[in-house]
N, C-alpha and C. Protein backbone atom coordinates (compact mmCIF):
# COMPACT_ATOMS: atom_id res chain seq x y z
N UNK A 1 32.51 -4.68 0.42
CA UNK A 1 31.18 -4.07 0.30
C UNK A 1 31.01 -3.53 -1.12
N UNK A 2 29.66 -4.01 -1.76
CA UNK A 2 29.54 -3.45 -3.00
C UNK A 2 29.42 -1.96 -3.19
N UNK A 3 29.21 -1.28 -4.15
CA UNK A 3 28.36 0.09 -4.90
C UNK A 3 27.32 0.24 -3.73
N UNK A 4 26.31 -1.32 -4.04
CA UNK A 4 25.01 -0.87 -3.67
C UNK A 4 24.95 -1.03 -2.56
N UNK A 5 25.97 -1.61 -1.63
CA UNK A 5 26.04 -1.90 0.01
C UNK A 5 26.35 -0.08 0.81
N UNK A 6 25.23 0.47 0.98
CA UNK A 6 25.36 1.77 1.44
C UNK A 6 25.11 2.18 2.69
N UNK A 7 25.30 0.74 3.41
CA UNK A 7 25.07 1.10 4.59
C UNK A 7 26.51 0.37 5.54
N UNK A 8 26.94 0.63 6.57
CA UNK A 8 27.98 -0.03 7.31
C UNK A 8 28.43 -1.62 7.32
N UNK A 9 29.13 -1.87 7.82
CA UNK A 9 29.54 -3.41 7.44
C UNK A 9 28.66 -3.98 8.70
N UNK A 10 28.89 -3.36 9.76
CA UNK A 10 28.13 -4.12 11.18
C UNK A 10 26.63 -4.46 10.49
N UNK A 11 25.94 -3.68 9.91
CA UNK A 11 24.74 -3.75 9.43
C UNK A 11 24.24 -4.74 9.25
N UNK A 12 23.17 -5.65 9.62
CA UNK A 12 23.33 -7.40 8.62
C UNK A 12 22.65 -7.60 7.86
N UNK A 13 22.91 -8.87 7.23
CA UNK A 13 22.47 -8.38 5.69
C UNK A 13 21.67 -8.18 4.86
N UNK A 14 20.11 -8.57 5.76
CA UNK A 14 19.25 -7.99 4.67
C UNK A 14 19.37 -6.46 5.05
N UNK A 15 19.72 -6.03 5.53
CA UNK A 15 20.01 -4.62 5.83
C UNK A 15 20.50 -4.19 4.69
N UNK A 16 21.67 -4.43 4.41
CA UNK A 16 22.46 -4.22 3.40
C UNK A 16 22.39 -4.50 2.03
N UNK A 17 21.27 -4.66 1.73
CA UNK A 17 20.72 -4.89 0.20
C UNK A 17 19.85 -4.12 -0.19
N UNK A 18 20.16 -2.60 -0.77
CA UNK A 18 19.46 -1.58 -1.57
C UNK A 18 18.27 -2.55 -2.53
N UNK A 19 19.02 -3.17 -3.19
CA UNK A 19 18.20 -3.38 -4.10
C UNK A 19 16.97 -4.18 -4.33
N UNK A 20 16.99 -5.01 -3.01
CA UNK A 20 16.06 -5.90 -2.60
C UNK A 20 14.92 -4.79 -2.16
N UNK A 21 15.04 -3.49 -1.58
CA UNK A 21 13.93 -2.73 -1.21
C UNK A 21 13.61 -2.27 -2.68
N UNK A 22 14.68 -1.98 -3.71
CA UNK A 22 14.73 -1.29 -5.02
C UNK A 22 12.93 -2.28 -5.54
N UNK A 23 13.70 -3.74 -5.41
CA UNK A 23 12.28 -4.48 -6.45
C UNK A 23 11.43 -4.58 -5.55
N UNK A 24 11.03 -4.52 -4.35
CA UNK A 24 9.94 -4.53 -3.31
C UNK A 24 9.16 -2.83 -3.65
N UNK A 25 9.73 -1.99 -3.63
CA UNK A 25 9.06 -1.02 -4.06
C UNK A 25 8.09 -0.97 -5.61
N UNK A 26 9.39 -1.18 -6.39
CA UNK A 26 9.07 -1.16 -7.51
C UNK A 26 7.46 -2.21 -7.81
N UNK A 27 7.69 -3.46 -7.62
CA UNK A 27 6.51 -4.19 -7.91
C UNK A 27 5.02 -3.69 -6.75
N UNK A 28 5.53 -3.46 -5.30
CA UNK A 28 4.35 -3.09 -4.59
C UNK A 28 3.50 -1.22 -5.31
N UNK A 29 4.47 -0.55 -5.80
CA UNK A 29 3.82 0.75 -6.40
C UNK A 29 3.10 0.32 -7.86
N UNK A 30 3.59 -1.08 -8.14
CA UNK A 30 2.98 -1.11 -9.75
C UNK A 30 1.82 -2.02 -9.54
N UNK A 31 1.70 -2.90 -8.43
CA UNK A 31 0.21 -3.52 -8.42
C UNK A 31 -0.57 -2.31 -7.69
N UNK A 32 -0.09 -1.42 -6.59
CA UNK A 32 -1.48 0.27 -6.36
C UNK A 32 -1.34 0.48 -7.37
N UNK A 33 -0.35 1.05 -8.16
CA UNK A 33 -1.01 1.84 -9.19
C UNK A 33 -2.07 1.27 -10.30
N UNK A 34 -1.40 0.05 -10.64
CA UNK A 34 -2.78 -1.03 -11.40
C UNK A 34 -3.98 -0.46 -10.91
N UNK A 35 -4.24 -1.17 -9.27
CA UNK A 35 -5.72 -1.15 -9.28
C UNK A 35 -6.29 0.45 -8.99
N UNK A 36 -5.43 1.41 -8.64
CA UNK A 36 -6.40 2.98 -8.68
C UNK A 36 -6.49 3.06 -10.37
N UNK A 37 -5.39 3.08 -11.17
CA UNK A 37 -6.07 3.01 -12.72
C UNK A 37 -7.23 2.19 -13.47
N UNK A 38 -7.24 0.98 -12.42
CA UNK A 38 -8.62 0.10 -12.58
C UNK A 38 -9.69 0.90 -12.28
N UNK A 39 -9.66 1.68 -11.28
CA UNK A 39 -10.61 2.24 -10.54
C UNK A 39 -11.21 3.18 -11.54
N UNK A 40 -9.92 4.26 -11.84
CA UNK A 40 -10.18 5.26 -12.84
C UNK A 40 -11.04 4.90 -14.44
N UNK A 41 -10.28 4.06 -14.46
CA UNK A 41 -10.80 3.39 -15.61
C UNK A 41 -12.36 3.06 -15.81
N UNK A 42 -12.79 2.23 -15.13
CA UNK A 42 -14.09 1.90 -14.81
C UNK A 42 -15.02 2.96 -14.49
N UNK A 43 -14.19 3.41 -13.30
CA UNK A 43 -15.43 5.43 -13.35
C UNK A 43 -15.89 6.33 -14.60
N UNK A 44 -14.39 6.15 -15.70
CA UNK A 44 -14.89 6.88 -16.54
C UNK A 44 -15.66 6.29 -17.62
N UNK A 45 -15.75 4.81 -17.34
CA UNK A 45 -16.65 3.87 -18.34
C UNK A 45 -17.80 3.97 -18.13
N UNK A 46 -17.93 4.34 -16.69
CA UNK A 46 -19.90 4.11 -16.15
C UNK A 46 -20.24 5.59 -16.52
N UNK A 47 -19.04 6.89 -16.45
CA UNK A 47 -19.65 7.94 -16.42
C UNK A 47 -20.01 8.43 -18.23
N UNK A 48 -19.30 7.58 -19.25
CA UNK A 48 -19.55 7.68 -20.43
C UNK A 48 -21.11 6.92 -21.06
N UNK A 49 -21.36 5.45 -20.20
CA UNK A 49 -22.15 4.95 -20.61
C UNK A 49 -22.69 4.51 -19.29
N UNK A 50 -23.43 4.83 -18.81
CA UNK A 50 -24.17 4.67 -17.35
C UNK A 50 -25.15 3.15 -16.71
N UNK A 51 -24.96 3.00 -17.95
CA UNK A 51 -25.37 1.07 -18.47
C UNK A 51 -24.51 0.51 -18.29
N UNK A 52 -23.40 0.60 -18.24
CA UNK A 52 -22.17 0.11 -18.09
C UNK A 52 -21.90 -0.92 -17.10
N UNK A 53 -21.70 -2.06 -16.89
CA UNK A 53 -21.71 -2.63 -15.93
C UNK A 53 -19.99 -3.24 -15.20
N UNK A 54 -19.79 -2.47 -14.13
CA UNK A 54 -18.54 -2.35 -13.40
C UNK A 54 -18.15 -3.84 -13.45
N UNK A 55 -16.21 -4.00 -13.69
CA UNK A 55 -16.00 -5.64 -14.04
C UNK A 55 -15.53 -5.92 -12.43
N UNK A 56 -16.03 -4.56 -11.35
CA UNK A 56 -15.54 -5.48 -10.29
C UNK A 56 -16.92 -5.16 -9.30
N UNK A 57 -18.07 -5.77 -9.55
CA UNK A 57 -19.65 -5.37 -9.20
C UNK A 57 -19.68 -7.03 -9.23
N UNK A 58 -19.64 -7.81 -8.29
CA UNK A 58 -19.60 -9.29 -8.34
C UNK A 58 -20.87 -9.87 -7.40
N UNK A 59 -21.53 -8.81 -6.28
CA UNK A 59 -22.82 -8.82 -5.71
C UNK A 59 -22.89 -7.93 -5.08
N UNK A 60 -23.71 -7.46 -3.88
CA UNK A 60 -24.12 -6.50 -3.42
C UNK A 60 -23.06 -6.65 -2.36
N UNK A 61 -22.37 -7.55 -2.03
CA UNK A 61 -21.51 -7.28 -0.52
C UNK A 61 -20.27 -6.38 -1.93
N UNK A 62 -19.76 -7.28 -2.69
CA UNK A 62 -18.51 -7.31 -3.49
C UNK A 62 -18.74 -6.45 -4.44
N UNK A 63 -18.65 -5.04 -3.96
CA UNK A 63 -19.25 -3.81 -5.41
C UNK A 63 -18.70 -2.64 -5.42
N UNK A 64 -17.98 -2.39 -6.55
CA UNK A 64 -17.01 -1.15 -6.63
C UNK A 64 -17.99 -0.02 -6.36
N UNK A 65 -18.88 -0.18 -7.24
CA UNK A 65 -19.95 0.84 -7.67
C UNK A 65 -21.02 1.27 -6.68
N UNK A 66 -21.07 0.17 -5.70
CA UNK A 66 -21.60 0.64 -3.94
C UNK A 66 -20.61 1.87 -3.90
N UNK A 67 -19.47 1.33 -3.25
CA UNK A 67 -18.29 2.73 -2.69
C UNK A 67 -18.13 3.92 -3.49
N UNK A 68 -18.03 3.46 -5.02
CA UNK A 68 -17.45 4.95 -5.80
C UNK A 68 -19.56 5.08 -5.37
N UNK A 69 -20.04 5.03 -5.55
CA UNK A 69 -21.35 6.19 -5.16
C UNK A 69 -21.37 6.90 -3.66
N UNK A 70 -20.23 6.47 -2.77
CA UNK A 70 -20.24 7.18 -1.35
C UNK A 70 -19.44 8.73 -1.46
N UNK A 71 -19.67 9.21 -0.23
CA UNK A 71 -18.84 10.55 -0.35
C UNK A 71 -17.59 10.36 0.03
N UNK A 72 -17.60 8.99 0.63
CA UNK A 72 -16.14 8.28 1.04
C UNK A 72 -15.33 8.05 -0.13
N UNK A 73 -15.31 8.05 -1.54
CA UNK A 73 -14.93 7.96 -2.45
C UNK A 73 -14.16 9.16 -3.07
N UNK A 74 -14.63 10.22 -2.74
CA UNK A 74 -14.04 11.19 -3.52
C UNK A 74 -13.73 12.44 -2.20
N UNK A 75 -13.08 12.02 -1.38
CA UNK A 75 -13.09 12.74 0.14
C UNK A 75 -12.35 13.94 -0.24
N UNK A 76 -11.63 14.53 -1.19
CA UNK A 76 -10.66 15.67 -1.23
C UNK A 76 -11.86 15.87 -2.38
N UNK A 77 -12.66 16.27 -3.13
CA UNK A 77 -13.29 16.38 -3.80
C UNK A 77 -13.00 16.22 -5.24
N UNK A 78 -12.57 15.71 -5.33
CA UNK A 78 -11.90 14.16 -6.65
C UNK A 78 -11.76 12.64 -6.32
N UNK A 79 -12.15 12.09 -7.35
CA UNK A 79 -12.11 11.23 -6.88
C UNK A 79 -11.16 10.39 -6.25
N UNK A 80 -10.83 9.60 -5.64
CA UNK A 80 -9.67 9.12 -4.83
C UNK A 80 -8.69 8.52 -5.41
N UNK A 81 -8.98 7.52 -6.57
CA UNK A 81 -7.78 6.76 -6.98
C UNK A 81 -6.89 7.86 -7.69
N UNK A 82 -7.04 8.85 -7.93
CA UNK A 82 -6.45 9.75 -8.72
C UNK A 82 -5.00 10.12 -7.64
N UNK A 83 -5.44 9.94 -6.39
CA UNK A 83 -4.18 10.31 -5.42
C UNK A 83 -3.32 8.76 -5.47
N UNK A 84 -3.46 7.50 -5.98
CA UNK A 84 -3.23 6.34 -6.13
C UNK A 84 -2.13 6.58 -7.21
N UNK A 85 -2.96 7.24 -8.41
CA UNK A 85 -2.35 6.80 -9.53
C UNK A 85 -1.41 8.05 -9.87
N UNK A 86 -1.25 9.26 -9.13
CA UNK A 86 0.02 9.91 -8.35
C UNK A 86 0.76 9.43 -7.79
N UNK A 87 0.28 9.20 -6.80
CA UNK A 87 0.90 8.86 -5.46
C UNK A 87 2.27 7.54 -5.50
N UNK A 88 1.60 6.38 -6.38
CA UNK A 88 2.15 5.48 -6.66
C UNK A 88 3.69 5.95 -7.13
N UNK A 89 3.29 6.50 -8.32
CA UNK A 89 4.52 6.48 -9.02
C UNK A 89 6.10 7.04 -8.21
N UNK A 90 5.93 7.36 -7.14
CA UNK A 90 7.19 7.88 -5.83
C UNK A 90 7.52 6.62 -5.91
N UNK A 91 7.69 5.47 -5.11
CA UNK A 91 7.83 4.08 -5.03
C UNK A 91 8.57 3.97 -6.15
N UNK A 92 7.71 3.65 -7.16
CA UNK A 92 7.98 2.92 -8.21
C UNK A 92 9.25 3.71 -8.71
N UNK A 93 9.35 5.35 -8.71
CA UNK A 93 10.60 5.49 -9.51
C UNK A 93 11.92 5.61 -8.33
N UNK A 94 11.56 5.32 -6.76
CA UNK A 94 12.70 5.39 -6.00
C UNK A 94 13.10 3.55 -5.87
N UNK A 95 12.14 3.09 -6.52
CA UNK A 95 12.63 1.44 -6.59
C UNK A 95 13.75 1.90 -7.50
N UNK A 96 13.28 2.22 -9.08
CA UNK A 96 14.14 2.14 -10.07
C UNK A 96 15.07 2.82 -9.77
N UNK A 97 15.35 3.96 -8.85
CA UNK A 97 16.44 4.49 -8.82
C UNK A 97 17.40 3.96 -7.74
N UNK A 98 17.12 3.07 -7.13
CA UNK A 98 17.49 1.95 -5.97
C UNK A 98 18.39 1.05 -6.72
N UNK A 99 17.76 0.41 -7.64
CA UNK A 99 18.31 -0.43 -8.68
C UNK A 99 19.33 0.15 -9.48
N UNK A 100 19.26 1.21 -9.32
CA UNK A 100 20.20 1.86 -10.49
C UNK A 100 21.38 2.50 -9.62
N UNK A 101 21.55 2.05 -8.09
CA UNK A 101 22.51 2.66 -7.64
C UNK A 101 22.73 3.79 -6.68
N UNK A 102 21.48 4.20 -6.93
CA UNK A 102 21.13 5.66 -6.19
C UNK A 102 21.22 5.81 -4.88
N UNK A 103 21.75 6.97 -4.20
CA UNK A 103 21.86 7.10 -2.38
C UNK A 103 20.54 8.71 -2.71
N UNK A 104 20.16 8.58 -1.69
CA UNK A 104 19.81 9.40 -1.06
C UNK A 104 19.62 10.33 -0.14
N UNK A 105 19.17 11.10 0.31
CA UNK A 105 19.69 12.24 1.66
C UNK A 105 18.23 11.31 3.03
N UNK A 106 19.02 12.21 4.03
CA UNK A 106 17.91 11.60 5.09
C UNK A 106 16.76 12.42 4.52
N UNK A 107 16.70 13.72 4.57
CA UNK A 107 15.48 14.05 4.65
C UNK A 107 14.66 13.45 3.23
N UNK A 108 15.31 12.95 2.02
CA UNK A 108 14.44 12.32 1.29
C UNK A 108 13.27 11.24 1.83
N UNK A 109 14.20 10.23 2.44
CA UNK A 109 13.41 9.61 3.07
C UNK A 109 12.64 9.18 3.99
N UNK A 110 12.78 10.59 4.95
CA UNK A 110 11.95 10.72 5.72
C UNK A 110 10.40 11.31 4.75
N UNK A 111 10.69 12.01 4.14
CA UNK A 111 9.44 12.71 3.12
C UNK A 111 8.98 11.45 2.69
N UNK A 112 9.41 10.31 1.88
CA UNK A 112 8.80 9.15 1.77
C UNK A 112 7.99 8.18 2.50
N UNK A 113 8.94 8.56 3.05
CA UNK A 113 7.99 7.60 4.47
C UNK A 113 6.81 8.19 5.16
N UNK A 114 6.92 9.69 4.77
CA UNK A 114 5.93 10.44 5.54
C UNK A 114 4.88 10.37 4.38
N UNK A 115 4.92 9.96 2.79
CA UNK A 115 3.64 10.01 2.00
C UNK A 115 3.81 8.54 2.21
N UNK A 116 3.82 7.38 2.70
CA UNK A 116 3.80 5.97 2.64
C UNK A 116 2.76 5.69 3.88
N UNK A 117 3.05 6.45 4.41
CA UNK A 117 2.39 6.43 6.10
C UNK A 117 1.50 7.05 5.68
N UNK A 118 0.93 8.15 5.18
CA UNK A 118 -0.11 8.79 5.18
C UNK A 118 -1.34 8.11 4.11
N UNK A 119 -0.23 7.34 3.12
CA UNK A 119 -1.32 6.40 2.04
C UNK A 119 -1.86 5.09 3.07
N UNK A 120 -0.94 4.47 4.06
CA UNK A 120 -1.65 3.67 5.03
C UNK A 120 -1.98 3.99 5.90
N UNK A 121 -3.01 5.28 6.33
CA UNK A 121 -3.50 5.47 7.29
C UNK A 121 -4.69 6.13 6.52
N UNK A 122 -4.85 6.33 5.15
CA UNK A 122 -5.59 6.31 4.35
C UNK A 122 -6.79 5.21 3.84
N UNK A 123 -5.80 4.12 3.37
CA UNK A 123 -6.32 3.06 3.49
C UNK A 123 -6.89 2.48 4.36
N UNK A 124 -6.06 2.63 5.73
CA UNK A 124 -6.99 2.06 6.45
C UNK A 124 -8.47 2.66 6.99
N UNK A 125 -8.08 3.87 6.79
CA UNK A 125 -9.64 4.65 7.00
C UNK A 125 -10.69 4.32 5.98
N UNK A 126 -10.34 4.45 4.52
CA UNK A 126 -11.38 3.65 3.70
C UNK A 126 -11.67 2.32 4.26
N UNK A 127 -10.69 1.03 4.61
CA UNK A 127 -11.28 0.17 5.19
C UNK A 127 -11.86 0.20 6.07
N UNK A 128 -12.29 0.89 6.83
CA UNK A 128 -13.11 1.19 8.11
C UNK A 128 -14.46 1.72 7.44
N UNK A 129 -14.49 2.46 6.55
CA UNK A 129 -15.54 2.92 5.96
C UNK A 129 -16.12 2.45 5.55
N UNK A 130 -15.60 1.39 4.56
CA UNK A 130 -16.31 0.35 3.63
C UNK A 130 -17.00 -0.46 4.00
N UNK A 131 -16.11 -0.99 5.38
CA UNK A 131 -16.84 -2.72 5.98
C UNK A 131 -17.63 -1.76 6.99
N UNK A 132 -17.87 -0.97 7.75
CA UNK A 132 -18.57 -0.29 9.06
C UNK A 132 -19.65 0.56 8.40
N UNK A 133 -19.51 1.71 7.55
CA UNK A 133 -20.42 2.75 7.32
C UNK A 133 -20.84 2.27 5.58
N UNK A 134 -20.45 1.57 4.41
CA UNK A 134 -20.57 2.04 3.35
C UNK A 134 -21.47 0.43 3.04
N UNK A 135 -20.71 -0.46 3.59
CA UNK A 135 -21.31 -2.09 3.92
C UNK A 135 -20.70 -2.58 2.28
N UNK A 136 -19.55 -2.33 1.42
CA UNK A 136 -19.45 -2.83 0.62
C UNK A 136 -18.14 -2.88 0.71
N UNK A 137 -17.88 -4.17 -0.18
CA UNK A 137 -16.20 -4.03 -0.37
C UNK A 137 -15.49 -3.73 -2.08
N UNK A 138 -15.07 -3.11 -2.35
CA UNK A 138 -14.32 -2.86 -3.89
C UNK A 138 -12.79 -3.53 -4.22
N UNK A 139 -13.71 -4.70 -4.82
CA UNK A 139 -11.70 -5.68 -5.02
C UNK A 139 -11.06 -4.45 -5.70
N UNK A 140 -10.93 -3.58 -6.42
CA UNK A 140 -9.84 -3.07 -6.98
C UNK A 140 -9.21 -1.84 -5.79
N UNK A 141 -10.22 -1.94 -4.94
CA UNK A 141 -9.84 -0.91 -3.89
C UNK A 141 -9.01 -1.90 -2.79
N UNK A 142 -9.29 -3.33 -2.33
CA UNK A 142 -8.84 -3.77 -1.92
C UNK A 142 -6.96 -4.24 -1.77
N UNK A 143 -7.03 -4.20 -3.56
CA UNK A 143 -6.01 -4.34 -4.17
C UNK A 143 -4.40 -3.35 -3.71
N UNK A 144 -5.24 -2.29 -3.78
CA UNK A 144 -4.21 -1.06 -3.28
C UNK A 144 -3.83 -1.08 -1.77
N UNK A 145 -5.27 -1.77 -1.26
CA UNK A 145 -4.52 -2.05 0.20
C UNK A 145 -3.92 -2.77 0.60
N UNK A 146 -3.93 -4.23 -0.65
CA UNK A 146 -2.99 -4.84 -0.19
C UNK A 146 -1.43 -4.44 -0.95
N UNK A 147 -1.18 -3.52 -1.54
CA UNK A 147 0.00 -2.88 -1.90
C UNK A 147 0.37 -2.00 -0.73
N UNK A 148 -0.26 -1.12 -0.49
CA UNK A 148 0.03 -0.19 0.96
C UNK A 148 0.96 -0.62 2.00
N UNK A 149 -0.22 -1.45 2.70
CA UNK A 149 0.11 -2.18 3.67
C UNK A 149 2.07 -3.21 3.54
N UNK A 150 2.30 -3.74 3.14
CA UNK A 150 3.71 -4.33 3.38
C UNK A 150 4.42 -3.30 3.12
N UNK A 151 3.77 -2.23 2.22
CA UNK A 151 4.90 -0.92 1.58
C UNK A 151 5.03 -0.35 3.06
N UNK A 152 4.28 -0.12 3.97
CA UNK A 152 4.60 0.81 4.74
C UNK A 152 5.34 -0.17 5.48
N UNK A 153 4.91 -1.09 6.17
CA UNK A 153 5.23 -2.03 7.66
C UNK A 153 7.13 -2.03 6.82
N UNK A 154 7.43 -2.82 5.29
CA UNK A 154 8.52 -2.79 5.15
C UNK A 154 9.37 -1.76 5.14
N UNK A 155 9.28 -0.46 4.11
CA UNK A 155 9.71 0.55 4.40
C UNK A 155 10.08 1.25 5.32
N UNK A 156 9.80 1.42 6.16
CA UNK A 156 9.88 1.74 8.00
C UNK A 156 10.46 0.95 8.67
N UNK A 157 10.53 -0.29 8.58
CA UNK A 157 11.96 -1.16 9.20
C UNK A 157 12.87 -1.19 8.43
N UNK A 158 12.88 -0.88 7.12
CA UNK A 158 14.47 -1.04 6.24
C UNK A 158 14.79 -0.02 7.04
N UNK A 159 14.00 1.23 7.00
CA UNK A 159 14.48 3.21 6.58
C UNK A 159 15.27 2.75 8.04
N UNK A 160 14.77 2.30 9.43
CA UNK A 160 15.21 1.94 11.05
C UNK A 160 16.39 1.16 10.88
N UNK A 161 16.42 0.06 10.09
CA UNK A 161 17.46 -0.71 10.44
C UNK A 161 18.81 -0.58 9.74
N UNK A 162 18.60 0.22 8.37
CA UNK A 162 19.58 0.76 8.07
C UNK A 162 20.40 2.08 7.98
N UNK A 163 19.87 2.64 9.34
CA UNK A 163 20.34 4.07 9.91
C UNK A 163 20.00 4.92 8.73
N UNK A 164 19.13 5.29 7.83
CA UNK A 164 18.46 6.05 6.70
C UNK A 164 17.42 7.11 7.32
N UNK A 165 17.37 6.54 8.77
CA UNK A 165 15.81 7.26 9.03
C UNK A 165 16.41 7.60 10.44
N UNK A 166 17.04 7.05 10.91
CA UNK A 166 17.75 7.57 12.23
C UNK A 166 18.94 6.28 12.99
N UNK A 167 19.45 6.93 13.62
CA UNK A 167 20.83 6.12 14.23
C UNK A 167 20.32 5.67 15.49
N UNK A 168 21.61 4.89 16.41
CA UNK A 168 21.56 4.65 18.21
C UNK A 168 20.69 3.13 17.75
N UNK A 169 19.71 3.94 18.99
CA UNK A 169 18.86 2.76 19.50
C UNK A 169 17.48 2.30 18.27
N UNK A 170 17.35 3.53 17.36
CA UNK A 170 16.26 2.96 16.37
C UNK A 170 17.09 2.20 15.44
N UNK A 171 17.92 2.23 14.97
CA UNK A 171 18.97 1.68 14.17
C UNK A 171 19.09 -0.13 14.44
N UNK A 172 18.90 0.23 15.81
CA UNK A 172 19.10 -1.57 16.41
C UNK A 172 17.81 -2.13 16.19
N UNK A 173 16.81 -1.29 16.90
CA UNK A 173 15.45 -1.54 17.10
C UNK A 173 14.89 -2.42 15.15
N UNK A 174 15.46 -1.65 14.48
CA UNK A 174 15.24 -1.82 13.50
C UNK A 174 15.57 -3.06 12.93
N UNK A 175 16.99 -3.15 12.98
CA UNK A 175 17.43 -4.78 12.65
C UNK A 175 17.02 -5.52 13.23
N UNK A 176 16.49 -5.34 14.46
CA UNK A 176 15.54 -6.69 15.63
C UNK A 176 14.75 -6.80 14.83
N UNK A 177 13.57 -6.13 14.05
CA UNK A 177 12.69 -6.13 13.85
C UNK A 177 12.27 -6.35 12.16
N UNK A 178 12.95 -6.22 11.44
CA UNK A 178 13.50 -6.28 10.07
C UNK A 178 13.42 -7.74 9.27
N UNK A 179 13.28 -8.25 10.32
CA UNK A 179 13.68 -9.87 9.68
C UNK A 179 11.98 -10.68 9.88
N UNK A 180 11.26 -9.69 10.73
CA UNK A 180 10.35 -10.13 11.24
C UNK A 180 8.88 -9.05 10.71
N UNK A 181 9.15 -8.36 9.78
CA UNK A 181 8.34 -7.59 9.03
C UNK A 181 7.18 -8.54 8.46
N UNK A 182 7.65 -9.23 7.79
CA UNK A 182 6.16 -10.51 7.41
C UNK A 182 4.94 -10.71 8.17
N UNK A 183 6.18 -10.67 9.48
CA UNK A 183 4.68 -11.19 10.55
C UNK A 183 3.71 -10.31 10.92
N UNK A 184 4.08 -8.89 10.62
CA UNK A 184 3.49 -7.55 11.33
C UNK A 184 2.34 -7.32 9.91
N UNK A 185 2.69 -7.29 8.57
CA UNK A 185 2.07 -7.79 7.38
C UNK A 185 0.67 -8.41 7.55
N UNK A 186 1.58 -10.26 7.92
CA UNK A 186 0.56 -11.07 8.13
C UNK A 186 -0.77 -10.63 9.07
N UNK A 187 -0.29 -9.96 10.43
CA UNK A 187 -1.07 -9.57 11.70
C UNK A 187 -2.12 -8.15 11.12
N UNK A 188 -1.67 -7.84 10.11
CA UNK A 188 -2.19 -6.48 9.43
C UNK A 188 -3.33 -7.12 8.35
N UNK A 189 -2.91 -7.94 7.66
CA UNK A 189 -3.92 -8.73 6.49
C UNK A 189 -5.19 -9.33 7.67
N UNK A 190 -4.64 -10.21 8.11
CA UNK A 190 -5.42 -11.02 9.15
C UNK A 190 -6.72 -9.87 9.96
N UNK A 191 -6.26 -8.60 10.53
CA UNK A 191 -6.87 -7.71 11.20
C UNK A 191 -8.03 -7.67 10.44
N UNK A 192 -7.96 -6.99 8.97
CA UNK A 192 -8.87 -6.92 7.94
C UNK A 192 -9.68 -8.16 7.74
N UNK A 193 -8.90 -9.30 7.60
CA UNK A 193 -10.13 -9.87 6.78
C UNK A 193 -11.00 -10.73 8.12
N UNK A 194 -10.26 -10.42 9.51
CA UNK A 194 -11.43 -10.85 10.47
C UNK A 194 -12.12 -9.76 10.76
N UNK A 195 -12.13 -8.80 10.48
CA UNK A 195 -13.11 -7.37 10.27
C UNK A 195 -14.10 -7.67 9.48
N UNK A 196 -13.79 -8.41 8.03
CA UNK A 196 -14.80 -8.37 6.82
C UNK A 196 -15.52 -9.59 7.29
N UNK A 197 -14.59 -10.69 7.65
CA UNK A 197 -15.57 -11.91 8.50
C UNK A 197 -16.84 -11.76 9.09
N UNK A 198 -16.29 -11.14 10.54
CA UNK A 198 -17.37 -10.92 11.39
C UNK A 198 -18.27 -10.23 11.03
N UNK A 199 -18.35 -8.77 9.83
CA UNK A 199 -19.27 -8.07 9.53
C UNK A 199 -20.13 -8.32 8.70
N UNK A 200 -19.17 -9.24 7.76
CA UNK A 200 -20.10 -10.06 6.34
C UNK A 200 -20.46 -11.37 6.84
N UNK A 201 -21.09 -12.23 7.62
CA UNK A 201 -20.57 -13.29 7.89
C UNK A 201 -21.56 -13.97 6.75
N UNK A 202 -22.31 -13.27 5.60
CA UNK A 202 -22.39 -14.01 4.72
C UNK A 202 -21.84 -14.18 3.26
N UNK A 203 -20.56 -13.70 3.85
CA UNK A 203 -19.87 -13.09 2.25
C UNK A 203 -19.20 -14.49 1.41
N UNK A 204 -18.44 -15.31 2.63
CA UNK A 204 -18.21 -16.32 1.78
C UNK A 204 -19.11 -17.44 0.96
N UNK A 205 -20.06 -17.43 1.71
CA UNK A 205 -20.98 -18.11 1.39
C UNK A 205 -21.92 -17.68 -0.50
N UNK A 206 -21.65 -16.27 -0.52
CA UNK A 206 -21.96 -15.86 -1.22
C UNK A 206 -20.84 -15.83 -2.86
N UNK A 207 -19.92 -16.02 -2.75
CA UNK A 207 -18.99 -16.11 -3.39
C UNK A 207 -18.47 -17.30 -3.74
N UNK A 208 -19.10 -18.34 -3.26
CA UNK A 208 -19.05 -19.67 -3.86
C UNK A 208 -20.03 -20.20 -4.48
């Protein structure tokens, strides 16, 4: 067993590869953080020059600048990507410190998992907002959800299957389920975009 093999030998083996969660973190916190700094970025372009025309305003279904004008946008009374382009950087430096070898305590990663979960249950409430109450969609907002989303579904079966988050029967539960994270992903992407389907049903049409 290597350095970075920090978990038991019974364990199997994608279990046993720190570092594979190390670059899964790392790249999923650096495309959220991209698009909330897109976000930021652009807010403070329209709020300098109000002429400004948003580079992700592509029609009236596909419009950043629909959502950032909702109150759904700035729900803690700032604007939102600002908790993105925080928030992100956890991930990104427990990737690098993954890569670099690093163990951690349980309760670290339970605290992680508990701001990972709370950014996808976030997201998914903006997506509910957007396609149901706001009627627009924001690719750069989209973007973060599709970073969220595998961050959490994966994170939560590594933290299970490699006794990090708890032992016994979640421990097993976890490796059952670990190998099969993609599909829960896939079933999660899919949810959304037959949400945006049925509600837009003229969106594709519009985008070609």
């Amino acid at each position: 067993m290597t350095a970075l093999d920090t978990t038991p030998l019974g364990t199997s083996a994608p279990a046993r590869r720190p570092w594979i969660m190390g670059v899964f973190l790392l790249v999923a916190g650096a495309v959220g953080w991209w698009g909330a700094m897109a976000l930021i970025t652009e807010r403070v372009a329209k709020l300098i020059d109000p002429q400004h025309v948003l580079n992700c305003d592509i029609n009236p279904l596909v419009s950043c600048g629909s959502v950032m004008e909702s109150w759904q946008a700035s729900l803690l009374g700032f604007p939102n990507p600002l908790l993105g382009v925080a928030g992100f950087v956890a991930p990104i430096a427990v990737g690098v410190a993954l890569l670099a070898g690093a163990e951690f305590a349980r309760w670290f990663w339970a605290l992680l998992l508990a701001g990972v979960t709370a950014a996808w249950l976030f997201v998914t409430w903006l997506f509910v907002q957007s396609v149901y109450e706001i009627g627009a969609l924001c690719p750069w907002c989209m973007l973060v959800w599709a970073a969220v989303i595998p961050m959490f579904w994966g994170l939560l079966a590594w933290l299970l299957a490699t006794g990090r988050l708890t032992g016994g029967a979640g421990s097993r539960f976890g490796e059952a389920v670990l190998p099969f994270t993609w599909a829960v992903v896939v079933v999660n992407y899919a949810a959304i975009a037959l949400a945006i389907i049925v509600q837009f049903p003229t969106l594709l049409p519009s985008l070609l």
